[in-house]
C-alpha atoms as a PDB file:
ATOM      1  CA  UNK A   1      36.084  15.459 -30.165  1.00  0.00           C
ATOM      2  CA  UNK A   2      37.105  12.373 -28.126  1.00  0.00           C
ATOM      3  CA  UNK A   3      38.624  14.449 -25.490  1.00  0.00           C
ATOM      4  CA  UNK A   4      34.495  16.144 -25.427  1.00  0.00           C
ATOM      5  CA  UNK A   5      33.091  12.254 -25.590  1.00  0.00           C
ATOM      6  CA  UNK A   6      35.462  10.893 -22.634  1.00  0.00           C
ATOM      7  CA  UNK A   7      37.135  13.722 -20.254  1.00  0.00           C
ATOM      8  CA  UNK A   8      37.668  11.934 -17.722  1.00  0.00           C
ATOM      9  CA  UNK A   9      39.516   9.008 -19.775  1.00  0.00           C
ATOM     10  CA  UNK A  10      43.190   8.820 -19.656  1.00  0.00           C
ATOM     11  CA  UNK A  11      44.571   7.054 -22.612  1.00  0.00           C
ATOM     12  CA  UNK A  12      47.635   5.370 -21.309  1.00  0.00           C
ATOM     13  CA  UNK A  13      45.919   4.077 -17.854  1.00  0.00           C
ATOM     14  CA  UNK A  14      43.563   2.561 -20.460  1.00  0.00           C
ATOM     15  CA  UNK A  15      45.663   1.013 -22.775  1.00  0.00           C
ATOM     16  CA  UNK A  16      47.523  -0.608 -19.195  1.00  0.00           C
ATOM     17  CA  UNK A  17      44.625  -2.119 -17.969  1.00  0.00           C
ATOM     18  CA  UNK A  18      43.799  -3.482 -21.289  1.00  0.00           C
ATOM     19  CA  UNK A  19      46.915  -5.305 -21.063  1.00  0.00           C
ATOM     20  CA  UNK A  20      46.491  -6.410 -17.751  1.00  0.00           C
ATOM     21  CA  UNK A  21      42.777  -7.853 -18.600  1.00  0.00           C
ATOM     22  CA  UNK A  22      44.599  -9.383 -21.826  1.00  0.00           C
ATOM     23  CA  UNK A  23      47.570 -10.705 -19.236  1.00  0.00           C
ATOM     24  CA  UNK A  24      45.414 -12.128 -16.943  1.00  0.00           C
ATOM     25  CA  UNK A  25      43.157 -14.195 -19.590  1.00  0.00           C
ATOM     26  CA  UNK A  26      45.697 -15.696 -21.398  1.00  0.00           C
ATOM     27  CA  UNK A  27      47.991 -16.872 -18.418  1.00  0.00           C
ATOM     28  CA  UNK A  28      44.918 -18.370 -16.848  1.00  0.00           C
ATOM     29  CA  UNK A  29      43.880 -19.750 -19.842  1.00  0.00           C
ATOM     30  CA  UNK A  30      46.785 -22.031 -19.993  1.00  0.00           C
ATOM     31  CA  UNK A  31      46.536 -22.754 -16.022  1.00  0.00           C
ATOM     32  CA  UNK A  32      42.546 -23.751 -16.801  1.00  0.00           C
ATOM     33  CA  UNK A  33      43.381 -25.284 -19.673  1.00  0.00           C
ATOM     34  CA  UNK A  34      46.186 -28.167 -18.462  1.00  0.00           C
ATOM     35  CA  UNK A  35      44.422 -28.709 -14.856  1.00  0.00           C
ATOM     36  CA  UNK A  36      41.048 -28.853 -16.440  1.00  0.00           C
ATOM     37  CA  UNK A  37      41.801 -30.940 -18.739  1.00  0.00           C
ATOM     38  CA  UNK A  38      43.814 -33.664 -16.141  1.00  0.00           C
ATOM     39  CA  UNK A  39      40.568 -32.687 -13.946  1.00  0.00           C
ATOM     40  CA  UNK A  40      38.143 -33.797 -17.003  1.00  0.00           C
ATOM     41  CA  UNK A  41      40.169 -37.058 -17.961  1.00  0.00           C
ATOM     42  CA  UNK A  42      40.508 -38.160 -14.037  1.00  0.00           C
ATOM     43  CA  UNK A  43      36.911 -37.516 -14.179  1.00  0.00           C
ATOM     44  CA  UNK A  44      36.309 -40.100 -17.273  1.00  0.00           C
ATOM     45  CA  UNK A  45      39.119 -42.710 -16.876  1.00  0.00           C
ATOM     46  CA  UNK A  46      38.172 -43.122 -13.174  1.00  0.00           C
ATOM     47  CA  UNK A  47      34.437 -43.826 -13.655  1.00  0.00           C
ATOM     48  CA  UNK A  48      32.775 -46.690 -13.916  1.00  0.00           C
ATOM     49  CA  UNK A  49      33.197 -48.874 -17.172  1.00  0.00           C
ATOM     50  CA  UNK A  50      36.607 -47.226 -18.169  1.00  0.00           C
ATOM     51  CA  UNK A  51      40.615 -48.065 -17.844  1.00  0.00           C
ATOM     52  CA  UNK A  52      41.185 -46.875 -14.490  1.00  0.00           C
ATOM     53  CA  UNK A  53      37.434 -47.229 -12.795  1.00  0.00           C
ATOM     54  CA  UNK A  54      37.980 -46.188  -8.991  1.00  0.00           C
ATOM     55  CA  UNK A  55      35.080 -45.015  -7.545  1.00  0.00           C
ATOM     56  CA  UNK A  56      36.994 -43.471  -4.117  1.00  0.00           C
ATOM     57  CA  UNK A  57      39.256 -41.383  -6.907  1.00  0.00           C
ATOM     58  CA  UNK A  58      36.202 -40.699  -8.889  1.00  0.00           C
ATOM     59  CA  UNK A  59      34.223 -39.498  -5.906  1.00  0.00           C
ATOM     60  CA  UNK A  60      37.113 -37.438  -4.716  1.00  0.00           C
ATOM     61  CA  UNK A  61      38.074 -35.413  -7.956  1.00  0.00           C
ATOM     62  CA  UNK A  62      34.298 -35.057  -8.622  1.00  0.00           C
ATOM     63  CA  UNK A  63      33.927 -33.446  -4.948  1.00  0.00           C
ATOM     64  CA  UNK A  64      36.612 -30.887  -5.666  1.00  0.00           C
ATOM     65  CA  UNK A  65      35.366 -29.794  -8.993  1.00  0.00           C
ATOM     66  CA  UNK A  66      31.753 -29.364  -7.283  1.00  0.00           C
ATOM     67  CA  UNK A  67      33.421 -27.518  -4.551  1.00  0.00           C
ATOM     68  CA  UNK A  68      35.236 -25.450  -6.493  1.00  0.00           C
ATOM     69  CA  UNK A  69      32.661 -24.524  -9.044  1.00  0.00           C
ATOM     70  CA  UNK A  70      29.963 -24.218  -6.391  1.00  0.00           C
ATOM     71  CA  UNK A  71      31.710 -21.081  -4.593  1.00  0.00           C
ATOM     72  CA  UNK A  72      30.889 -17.404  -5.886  1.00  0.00           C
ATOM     73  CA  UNK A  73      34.165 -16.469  -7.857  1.00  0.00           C
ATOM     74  CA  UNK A  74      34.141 -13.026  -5.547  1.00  0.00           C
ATOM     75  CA  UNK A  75      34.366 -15.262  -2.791  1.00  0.00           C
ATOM     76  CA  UNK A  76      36.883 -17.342  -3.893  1.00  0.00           C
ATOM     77  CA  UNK A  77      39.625 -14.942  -4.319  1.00  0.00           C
ATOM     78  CA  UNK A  78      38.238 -13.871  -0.886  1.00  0.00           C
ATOM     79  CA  UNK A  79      39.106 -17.537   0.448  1.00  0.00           C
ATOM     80  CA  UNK A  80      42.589 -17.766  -1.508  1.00  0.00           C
ATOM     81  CA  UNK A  81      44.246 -14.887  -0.370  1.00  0.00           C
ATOM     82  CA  UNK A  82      46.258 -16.436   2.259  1.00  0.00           C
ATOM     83  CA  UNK A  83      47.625 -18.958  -0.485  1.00  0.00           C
ATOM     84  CA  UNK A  84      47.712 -15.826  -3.050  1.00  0.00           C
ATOM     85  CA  UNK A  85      50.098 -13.805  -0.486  1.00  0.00           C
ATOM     86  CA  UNK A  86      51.909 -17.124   0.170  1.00  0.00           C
ATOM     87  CA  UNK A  87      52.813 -18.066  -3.700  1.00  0.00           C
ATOM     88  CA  UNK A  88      52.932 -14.848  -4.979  1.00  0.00           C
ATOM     89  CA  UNK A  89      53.853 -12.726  -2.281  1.00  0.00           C
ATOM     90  CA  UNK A  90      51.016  -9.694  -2.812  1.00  0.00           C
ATOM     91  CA  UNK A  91      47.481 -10.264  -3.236  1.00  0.00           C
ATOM     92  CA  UNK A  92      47.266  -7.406  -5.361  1.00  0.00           C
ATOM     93  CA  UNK A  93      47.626  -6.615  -8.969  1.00  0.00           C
ATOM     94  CA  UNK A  94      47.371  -8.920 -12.382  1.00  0.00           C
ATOM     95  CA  UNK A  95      49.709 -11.935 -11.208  1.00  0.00           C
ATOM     96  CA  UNK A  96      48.045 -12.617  -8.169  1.00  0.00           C
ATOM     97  CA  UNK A  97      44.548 -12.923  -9.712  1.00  0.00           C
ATOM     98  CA  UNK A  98      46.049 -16.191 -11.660  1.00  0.00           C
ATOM     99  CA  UNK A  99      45.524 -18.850  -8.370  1.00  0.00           C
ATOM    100  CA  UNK A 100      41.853 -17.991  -7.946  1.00  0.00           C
ATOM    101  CA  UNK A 101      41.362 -17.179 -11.885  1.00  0.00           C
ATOM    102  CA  UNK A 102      42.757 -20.969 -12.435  1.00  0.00           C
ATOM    103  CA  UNK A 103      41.020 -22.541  -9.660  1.00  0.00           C
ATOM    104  CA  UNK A 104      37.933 -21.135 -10.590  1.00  0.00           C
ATOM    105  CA  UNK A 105      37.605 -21.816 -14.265  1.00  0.00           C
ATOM    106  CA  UNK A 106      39.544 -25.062 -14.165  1.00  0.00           C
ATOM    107  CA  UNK A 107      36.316 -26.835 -12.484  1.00  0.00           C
ATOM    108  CA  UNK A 108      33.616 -25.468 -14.785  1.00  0.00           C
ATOM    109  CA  UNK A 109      36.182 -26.744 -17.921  1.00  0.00           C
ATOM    110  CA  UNK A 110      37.069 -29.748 -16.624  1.00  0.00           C
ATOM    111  CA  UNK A 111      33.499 -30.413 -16.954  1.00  0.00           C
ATOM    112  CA  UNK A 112      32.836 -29.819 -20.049  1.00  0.00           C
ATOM    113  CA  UNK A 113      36.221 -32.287 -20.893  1.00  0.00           C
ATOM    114  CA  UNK A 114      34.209 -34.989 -19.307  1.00  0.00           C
ATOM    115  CA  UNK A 115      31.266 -34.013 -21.475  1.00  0.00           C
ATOM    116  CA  UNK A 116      33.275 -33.569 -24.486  1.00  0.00           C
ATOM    117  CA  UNK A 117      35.376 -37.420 -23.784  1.00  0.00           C
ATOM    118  CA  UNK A 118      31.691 -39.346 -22.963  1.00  0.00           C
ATOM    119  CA  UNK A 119      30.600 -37.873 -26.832  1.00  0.00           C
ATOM    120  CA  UNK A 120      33.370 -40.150 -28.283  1.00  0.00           C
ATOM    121  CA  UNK A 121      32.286 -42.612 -30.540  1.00  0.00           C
ATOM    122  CA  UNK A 122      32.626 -46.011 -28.344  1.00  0.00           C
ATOM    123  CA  UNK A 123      33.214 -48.273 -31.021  1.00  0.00           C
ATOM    124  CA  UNK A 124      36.031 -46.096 -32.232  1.00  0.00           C
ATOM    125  CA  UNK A 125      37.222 -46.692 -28.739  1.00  0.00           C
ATOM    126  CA  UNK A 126      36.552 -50.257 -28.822  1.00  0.00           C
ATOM    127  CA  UNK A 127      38.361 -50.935 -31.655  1.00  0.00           C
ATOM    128  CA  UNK A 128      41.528 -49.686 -30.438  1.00  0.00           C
ATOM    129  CA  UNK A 129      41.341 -51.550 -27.523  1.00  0.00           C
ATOM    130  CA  UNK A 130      40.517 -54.779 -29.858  1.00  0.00           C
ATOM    131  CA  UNK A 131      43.925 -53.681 -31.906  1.00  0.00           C
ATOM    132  CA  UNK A 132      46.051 -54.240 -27.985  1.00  0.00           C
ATOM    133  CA  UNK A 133      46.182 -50.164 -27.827  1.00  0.00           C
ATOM    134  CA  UNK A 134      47.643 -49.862 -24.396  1.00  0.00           C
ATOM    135  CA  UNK A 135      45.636 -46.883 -21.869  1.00  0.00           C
ATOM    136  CA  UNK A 136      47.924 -44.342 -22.808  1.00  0.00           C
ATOM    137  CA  UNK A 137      47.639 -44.972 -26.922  1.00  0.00           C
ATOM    138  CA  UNK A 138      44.033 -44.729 -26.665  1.00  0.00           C
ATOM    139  CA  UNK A 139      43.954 -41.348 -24.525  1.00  0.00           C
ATOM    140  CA  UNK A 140      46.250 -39.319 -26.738  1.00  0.00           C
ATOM    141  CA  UNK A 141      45.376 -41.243 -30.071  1.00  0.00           C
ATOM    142  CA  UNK A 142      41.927 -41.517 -30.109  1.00  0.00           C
ATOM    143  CA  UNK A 143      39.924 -40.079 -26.983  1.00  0.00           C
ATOM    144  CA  UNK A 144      41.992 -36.528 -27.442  1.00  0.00           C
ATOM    145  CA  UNK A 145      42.144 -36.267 -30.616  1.00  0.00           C
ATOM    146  CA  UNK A 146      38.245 -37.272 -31.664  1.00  0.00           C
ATOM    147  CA  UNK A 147      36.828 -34.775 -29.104  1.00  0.00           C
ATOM    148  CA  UNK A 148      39.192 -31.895 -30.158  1.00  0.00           C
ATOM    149  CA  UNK A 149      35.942 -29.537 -31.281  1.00  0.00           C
ATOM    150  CA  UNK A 150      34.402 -29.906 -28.373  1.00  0.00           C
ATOM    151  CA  UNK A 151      36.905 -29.286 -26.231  1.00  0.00           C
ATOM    152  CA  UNK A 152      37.848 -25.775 -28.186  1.00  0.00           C
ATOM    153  CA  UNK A 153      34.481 -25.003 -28.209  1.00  0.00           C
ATOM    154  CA  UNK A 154      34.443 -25.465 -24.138  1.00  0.00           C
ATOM    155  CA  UNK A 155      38.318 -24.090 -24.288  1.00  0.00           C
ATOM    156  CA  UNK A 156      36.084 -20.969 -25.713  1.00  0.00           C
ATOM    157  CA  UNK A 157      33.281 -21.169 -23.211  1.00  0.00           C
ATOM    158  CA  UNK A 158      35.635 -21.306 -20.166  1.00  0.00           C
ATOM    159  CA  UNK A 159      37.555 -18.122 -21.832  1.00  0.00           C
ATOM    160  CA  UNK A 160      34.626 -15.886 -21.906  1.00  0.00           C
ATOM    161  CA  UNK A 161      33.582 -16.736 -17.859  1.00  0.00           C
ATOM    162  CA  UNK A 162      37.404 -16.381 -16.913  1.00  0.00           C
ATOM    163  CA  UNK A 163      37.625 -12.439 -18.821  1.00  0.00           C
ATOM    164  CA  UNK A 164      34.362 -11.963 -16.780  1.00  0.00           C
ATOM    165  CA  UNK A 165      36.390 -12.850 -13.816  1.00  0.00           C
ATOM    166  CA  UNK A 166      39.098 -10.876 -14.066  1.00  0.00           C
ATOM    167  CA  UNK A 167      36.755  -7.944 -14.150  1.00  0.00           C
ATOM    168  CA  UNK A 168      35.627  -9.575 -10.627  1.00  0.00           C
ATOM    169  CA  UNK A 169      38.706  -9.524  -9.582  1.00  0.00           C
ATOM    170  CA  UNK A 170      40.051  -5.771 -11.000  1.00  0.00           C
ATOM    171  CA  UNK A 171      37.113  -4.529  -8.443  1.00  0.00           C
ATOM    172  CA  UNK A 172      39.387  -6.453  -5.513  1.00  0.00           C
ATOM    173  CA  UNK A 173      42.568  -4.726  -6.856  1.00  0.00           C
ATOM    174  CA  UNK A 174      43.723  -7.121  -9.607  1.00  0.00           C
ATOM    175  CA  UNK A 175      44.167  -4.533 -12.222  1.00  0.00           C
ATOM    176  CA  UNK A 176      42.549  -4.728 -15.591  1.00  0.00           C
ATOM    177  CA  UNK A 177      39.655  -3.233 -17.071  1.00  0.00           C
ATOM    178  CA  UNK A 178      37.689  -4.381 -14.218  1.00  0.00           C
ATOM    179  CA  UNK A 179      39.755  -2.291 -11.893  1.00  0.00           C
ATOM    180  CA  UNK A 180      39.779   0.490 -13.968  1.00  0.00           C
ATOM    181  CA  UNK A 181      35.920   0.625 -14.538  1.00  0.00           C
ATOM    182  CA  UNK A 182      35.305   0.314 -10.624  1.00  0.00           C
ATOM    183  CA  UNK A 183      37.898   2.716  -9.135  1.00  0.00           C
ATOM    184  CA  UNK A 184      38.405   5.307 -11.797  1.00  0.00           C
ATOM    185  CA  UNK A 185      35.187   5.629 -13.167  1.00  0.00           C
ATOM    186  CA  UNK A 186      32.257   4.233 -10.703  1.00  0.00           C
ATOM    187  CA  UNK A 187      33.458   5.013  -7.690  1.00  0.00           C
ATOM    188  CA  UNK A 188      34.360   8.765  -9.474  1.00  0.00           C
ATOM    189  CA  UNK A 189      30.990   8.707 -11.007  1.00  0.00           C
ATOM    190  CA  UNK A 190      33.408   8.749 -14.390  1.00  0.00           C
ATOM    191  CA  UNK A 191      30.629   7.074 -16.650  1.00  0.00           C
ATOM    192  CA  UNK A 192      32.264   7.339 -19.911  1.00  0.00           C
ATOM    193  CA  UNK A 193      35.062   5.423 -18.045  1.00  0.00           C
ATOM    194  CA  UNK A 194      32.766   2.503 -17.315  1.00  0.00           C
ATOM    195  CA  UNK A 195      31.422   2.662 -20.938  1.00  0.00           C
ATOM    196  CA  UNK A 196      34.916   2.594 -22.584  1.00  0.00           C
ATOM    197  CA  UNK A 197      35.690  -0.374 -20.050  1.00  0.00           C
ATOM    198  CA  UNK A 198      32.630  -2.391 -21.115  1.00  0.00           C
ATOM    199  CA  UNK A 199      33.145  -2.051 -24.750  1.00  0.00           C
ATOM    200  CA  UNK A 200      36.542  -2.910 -24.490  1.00  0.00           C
ATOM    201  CA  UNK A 201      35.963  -6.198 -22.420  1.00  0.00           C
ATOM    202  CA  UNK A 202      32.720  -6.790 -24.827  1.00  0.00           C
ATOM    203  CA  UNK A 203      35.120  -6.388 -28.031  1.00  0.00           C
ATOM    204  CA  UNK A 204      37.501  -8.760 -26.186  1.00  0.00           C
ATOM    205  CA  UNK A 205      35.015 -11.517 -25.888  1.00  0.00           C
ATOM    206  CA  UNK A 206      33.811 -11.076 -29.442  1.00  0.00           C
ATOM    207  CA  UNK A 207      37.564 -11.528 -30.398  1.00  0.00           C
ATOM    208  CA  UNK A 208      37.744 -14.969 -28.320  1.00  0.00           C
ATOM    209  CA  UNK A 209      34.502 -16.389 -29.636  1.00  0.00           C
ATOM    210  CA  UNK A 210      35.275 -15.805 -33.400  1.00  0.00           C
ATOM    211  CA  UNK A 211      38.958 -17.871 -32.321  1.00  0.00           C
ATOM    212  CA  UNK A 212      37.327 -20.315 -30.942  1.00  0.00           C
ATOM    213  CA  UNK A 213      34.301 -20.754 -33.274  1.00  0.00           C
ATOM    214  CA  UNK A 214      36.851 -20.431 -36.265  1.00  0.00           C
ATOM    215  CA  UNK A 215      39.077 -23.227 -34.932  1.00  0.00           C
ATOM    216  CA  UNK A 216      36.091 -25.309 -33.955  1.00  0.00           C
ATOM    217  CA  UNK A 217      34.887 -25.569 -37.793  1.00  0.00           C
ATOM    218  CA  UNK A 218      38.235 -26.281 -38.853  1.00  0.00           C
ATOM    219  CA  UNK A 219      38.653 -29.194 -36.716  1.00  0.00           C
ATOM    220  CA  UNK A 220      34.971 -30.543 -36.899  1.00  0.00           C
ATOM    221  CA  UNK A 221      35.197 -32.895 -39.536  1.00  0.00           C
ATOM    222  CA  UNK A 222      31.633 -33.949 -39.403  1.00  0.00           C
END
């Protein structure tokens, strides 16, 4: 019956570039997650009114996260190759989507750390710094910790644009779903291929949003 559904589907290629899509996410979600987050609390701590306000540093970090977010992600691994072939020494297949996957989605999260740091209550805040909390007591004890649900739910945000990127990147020979949607079922006019592929990558980002939503509520204690 299946076979009838999806001829032109091979099972193990499948199952391999479900792993690769699944390889590429979760590597790059740890990349985006630790330079974002540096990215977001530069952004914070170095504007005006907090510890370490330096405009020149905050104008600097802020013009690479524009940069970075402004350029099409297509174009980006486009614009990284030479680095790509330089630190990985391919630009093709899963591990050397990971410089342009991180460098993309690292920007847009970092963001939303800024966003998620600036929600903190200030008197919370405040009173630590009334108490003698040093800088580094009052970043890891209280502006970390209180903004925890929002930055899972943005964790969860940047997760769903980064497994849309590596389907970006599979067309460019990155492997993954992506890949296997464009060159072994579009480009062979293989339609149930594409379909498979797109319900796959859909069930995928259904699977990351209930994560994410489900540890958001549990650390929301509002």
């Amino acid at each position: 019956m299946l076979e009838e559904l999806f001829p032109n589907l091979v099972a193990e290629d499948l199952i391999e570039a479900s792993q690769e899509t699944i390889y590429m996410t979760a590597v790059a979600m740890v990349g985006t997650t630790l330079l974002g987050l540096l990215l977001g609390l530069l952004l914070f701590l170095t504007s005006k009114g907090n510890f370490w306000a330096n405009k020149p540093v905050n104008a600097i970090v802020a013009a690479f996260v524009n940069i970075f977010r402004a350029i099409p992600f297509i174009i980006l691994i486009l614009l990284l190759f030479p680095f790509t072939d330089l630190l990985v020494g391919t630009i093709r297949g899963p591990t050397a989507a990971l410089p342009a996957l991180i460098l993309g989605s690292a920007p847009f999260y970092a963001r939303l750390v800024e966003i998620a740091l600036k929600e903190v209550d200030k008197g919370v805040v405040e009173a630590a710094k009334a108490m003698g909390a040093k800088a580094s007591t009052i970043i890891f004890k209280v502006l970390l910790p209180e903004s925890k649900p929002a930055l899972v739910s943005g964790l969860t945000v940047t997760a769903i644009a980064l497994i849309g990127y590596t389907a970006m990147a599979g067309a460019i020979g990155a492997g993954g779903l992506g890949n296997y949607a464009f060159y072994f079922g579009f480009q062979r006019r293989s339609w149930d291929v594409v379909f498979v592929c797109t319900v796959i990558i859909v069930v995928i980002v259904f699977i990351f949003q209930f994560i994410g939503d489900a540890i958001t509520r549990k650390l929301d204690k509002r």
